[in-house]
Protein backbone atom coordinates (compact mmCIF):
# COMPACT_ATOMS: atom_id res chain seq x y z
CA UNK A 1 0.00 0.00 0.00
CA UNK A 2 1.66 3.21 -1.15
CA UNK A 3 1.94 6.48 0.90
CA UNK A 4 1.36 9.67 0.09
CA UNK A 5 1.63 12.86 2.46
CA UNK A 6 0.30 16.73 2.38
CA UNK A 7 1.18 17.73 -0.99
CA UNK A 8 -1.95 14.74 -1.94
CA UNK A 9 -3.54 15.62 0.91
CA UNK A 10 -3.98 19.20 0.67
CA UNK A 11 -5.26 19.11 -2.42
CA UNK A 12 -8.01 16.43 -1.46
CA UNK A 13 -8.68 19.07 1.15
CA UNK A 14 -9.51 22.29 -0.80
CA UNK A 15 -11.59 20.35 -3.28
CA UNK A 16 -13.98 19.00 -0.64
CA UNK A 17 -14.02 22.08 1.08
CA UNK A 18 -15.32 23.85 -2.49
CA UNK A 19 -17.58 21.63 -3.14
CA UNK A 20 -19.34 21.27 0.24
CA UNK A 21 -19.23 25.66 0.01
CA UNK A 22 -21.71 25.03 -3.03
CA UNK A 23 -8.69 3.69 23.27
CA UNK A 24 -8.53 1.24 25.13
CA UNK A 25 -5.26 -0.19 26.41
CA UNK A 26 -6.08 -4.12 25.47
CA UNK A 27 -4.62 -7.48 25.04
CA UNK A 28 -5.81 -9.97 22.19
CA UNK A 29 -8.24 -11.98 23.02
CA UNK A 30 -7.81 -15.51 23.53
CA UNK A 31 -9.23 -19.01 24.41
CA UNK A 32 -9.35 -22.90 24.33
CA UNK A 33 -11.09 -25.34 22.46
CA UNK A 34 -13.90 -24.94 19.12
CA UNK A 35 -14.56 -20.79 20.34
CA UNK A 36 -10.94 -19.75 20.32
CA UNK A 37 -10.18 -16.84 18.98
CA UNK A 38 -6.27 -16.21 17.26
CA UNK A 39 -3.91 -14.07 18.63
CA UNK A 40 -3.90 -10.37 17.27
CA UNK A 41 -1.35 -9.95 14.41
CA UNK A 42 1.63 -7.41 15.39
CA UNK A 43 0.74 -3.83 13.93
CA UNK A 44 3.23 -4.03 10.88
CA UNK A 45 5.76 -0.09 10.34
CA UNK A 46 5.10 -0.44 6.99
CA UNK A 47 3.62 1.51 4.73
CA UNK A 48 2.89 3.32 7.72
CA UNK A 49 3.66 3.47 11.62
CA UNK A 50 5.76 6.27 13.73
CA UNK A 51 4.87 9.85 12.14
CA UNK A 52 6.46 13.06 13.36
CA UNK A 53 4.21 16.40 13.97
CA UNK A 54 6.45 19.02 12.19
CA UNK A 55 7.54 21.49 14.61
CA UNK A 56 6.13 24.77 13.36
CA UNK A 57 8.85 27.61 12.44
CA UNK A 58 8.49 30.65 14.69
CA UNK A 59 10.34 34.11 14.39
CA UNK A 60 10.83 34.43 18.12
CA UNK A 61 12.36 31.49 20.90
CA UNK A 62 8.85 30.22 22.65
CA UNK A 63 8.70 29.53 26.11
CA UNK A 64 7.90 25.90 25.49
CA UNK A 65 7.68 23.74 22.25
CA UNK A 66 4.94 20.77 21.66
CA UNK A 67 6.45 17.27 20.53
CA UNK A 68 4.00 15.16 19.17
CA UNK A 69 4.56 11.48 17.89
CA UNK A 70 2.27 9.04 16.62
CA UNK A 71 1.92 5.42 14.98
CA UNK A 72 -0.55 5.10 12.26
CA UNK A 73 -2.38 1.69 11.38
CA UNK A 74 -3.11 0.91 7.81
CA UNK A 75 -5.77 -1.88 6.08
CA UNK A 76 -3.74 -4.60 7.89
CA UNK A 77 -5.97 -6.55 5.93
CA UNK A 78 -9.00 -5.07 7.27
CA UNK A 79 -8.06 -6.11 10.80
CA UNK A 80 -7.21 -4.89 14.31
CA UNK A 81 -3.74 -5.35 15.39
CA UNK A 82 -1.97 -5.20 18.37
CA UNK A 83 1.08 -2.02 18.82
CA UNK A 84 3.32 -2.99 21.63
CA UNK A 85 6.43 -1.02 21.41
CA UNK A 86 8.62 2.23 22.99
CA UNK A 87 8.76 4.86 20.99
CA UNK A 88 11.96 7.28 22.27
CA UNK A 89 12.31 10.68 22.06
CA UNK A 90 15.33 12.35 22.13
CA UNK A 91 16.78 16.46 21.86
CA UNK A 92 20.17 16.21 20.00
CA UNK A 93 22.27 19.42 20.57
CA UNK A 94 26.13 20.06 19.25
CA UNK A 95 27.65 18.32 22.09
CA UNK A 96 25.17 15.31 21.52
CA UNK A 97 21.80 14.45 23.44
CA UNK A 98 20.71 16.95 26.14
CA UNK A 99 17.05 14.63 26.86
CA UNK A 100 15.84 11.69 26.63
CA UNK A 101 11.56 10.22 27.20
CA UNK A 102 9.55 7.39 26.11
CA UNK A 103 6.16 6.27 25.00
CA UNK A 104 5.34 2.72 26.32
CA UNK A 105 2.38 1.60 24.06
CA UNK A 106 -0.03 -1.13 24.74
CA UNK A 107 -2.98 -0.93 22.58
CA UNK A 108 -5.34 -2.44 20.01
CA UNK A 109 -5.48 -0.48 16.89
CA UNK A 110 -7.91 -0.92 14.29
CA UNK A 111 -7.80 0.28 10.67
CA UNK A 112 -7.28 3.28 9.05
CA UNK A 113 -6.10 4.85 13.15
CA UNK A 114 -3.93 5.99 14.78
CA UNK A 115 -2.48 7.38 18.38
CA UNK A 116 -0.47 10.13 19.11
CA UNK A 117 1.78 11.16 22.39
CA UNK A 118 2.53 14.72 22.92
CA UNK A 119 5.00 16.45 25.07
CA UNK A 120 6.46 19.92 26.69
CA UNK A 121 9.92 20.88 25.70
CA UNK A 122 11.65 23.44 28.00
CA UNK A 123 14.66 25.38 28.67
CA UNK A 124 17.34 25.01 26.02
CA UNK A 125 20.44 26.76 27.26
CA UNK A 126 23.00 24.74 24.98
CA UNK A 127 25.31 26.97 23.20
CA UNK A 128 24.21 28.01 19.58
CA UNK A 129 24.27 25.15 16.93
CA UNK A 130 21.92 22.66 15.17
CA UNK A 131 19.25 21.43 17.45
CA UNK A 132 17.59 18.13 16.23
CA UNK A 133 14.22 16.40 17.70
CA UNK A 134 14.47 12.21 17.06
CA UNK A 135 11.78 10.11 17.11
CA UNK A 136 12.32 6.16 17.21
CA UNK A 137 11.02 2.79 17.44
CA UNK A 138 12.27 -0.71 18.20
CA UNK A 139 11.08 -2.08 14.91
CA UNK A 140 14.34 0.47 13.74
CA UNK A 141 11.69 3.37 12.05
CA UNK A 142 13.14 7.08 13.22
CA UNK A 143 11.93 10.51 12.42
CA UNK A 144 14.11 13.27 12.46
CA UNK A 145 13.63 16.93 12.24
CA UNK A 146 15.81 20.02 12.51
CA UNK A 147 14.25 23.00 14.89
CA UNK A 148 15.34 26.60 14.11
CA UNK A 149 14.00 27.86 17.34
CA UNK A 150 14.02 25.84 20.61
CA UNK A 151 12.85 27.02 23.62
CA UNK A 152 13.81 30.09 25.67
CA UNK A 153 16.90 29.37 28.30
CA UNK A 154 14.54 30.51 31.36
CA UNK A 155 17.15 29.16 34.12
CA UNK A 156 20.59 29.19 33.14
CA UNK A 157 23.04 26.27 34.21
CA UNK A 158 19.61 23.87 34.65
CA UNK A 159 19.43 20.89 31.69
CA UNK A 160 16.97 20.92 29.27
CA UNK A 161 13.59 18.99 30.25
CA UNK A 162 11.08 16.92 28.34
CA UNK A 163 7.91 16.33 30.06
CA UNK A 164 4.86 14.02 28.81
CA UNK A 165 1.30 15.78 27.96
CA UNK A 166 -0.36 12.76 27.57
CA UNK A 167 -1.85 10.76 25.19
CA UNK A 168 -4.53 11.23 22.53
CA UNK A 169 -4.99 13.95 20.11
CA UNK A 170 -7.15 16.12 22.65
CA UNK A 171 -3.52 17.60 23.57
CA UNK A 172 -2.59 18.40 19.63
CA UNK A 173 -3.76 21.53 17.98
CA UNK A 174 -6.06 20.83 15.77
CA UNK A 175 -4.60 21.17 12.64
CA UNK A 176 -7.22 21.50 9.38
CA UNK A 177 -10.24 22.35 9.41
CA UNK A 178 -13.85 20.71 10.66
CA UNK A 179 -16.51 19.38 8.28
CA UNK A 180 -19.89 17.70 9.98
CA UNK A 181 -20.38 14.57 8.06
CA UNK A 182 -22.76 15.32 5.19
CA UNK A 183 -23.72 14.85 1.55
CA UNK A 184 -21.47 16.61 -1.34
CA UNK A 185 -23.08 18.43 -3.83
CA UNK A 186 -24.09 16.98 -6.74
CA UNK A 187 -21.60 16.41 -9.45
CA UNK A 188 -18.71 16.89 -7.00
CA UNK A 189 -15.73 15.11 -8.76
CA UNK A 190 -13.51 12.65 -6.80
CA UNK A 191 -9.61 12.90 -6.50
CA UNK A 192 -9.81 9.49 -8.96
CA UNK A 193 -9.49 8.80 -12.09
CA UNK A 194 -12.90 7.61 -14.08
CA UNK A 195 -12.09 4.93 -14.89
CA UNK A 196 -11.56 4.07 -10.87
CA UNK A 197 -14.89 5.12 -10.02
CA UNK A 198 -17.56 7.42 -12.01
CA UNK A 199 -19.46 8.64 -9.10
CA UNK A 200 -23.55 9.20 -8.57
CA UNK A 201 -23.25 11.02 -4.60
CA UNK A 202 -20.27 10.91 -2.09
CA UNK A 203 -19.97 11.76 1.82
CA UNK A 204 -17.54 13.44 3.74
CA UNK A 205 -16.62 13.83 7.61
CA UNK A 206 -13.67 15.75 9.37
CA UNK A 207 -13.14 16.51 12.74
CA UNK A 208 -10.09 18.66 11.83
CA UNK A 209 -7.48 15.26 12.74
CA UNK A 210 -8.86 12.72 10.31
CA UNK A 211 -10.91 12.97 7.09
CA UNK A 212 -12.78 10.52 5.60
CA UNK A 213 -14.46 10.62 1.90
CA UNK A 214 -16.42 8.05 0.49
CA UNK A 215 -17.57 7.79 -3.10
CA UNK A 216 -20.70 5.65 -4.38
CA UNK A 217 -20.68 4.16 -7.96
CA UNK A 218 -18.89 2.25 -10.40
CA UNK A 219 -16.39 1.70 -12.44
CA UNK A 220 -16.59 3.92 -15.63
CA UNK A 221 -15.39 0.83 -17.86
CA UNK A 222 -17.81 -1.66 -15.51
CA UNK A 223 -21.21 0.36 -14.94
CA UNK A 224 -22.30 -3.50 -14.21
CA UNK A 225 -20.20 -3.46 -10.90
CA UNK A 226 -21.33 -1.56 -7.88
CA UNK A 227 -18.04 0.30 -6.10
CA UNK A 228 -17.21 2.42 -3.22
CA UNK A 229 -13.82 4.69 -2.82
CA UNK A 230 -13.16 5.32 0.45
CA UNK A 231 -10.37 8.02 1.14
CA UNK A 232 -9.13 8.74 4.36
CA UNK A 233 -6.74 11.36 5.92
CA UNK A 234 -4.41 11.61 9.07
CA UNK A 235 -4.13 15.77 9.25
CA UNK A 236 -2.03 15.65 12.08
CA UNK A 237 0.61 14.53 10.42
CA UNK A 238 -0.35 15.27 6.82
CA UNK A 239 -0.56 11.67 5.55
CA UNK A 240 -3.08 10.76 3.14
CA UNK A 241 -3.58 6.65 3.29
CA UNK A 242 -3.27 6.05 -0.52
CA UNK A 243 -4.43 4.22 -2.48
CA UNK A 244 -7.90 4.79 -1.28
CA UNK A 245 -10.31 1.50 -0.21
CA UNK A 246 -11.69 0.30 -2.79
CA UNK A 247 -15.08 -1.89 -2.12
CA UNK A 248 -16.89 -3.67 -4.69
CA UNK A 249 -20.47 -4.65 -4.50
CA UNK A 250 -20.69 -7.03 -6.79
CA UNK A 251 -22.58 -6.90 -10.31
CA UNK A 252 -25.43 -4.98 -9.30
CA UNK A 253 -25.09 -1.71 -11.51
CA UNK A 254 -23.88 1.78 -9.82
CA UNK A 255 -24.66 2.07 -6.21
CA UNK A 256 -25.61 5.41 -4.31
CA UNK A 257 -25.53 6.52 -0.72
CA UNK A 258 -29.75 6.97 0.57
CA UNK A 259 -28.65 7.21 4.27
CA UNK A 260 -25.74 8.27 6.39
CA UNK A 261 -24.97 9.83 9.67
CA UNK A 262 -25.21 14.04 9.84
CA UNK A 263 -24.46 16.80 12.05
CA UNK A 264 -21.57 18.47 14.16
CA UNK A 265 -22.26 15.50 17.06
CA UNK A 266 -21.23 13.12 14.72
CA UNK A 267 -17.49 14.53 13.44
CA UNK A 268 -15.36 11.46 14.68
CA UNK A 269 -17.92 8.62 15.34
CA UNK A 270 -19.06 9.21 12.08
CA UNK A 271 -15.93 8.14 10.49
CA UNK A 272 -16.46 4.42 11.38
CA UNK A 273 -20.20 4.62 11.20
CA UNK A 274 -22.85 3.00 9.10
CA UNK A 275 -23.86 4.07 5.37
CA UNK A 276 -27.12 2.54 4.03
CA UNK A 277 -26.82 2.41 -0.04
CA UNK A 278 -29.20 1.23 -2.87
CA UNK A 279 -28.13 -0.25 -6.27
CA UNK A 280 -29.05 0.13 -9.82
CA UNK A 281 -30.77 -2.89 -9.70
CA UNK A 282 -32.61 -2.38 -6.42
CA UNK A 283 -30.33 -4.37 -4.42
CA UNK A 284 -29.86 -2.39 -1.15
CA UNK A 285 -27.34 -2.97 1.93
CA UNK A 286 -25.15 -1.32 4.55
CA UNK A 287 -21.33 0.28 4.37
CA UNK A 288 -19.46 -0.71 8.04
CA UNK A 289 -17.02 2.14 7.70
CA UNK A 290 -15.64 0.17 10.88
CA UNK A 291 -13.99 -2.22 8.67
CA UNK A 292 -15.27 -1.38 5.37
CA UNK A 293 -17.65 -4.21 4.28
CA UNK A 294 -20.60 -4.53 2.71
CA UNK A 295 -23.80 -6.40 4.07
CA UNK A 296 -26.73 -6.37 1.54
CA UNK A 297 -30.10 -6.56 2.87
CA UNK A 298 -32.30 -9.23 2.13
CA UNK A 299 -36.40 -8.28 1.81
């Protein structure tokens, strides 16, 4: 599964936005005999895992700088998994690291998600030179980025300090903007290609940290085949999950979207809520958004 960050991203952004104008720490569950359920796979680093939050550029030295770190889950084959690992921080001045912290995670992810761990930066009194914020993992990923402007020196001769926020993305800024789930306007083109999907309606839901998209339709070279696109977006740390989710329906002509959740309540439960859709052919069913399948109706 390919990756593809803001530059994708934004643009995905500003088209919705025109046309709508118009956690549980867990452990995998297991058991004896017929009813036993397998172990939770490992949450895999690739495409996807430990993400940096860029560290904004500021003219002035600010009291205190925000760390954030995350681990994003992809389709993992359309299952949870289970992230247990330490994810370190470390400040790197010129005379090597000034502070060290870590993230223990323990959690079930499902997905399409991901968790984030923010912190407070403080007091850099090092003498001038590159200052570099490090982000790794025990599977080996690391993040690195270079900050112009570290934190005022507010007590001379006292180290540098790194304390933890917490954990969830109620301590990160939110970063884009909000968008109650809704309908798109009519006509309102998808970031795809036609022959991908040609679309009849589409939905979309933001709570200003995750988008999600979805597209109702077909093929344009299979009108036959019912499809959904479904596009999501990590804005936190700009990462667009590419290529979209792609659902077929099965030969029962184009499919549209008669029913889906609405209103500002609804901004992040919507995301892995429940679309009702009817076919071409009159076949109608349900879209889990939870793990993206399809469960047709029977009359």
């Amino acid at each position: 599964m390919r990756r593809e960050r803001s530059t994708v991203g934004t643009r995905l952004v500003l088209g919705v936005a025109l046309a709508s104008s118009l956690y549980a720490v867990a452990r995998p569950a297991l058991g004896t005999g017929a009813n036993a359920r397998a172990p939770l796979p490992r949450c895999r680093p690739e495409p996807y895992g430990l993400e940096q939050m860029p560290v904004p550029d500021t003219t002035t030295r600010p009291d205190t700088v925000k760390l954030t770190a995350g681990w994003l889950t992809g389709k993992e084959q359309r299952r949870a998994c289970l992230l247990r690992a330490t994810i370190t921080l470390r400040i790197i001045g010129a005379n090597g690291v000034a502070a060290t912290a870590h993230w223990h995670v323990n959690s079930v992810r499902q997905p399409w998600s991901g968790i984030v761990h923010t912190w407070t930066w403080r007091n850099w009194c090092a003498d001038a030179g590159p200052v570099t914020v490090e982000f790794s993992a025990l599977h080996g990923k690391t993040t690195v980025q270079r900050v112009g402007n570290p934190p005022l020196c507010n007590s001379a001769g006292t180290a540098t300090t790194v304390a933890d926020v917490g954990t969830g993305k109620r301590y990160v800024t939110r970063p884009a903007d909000r968008f109650p789930p809704h309908m798109l306007a009519k006509g309102t083109p998808p970031p795809l290609p036609w022959h991908k999907l040609n679309p009849k309606n589409a939905w979309l839901v933001s709570d200003g940290y995750t988008l999600v998209a979805v597209y109702a339709g077909s093929p344009g070279d299979y009108p036959s085949i019912g499809k959904f696109a479904i596009i999501r977006q990590n804005m936190i740390f700009g990462v667009q999950y590419n290529p979209p989710d792609f659902v077929k329906v099965g030969r029962v002509g184009a499919v549209r979207i008669t029913g889906a959740p609405r209103g500002r309540a609804h901004e992040t439960t919507a995301q892995r809520g429940k679309l009702t859709f009817v076919a071409k052919n009159g076949t109608k069913g349900v879209l889990d958004l939870n793990d993206d399948r399809v469960r047709i109706l029977r009359s």
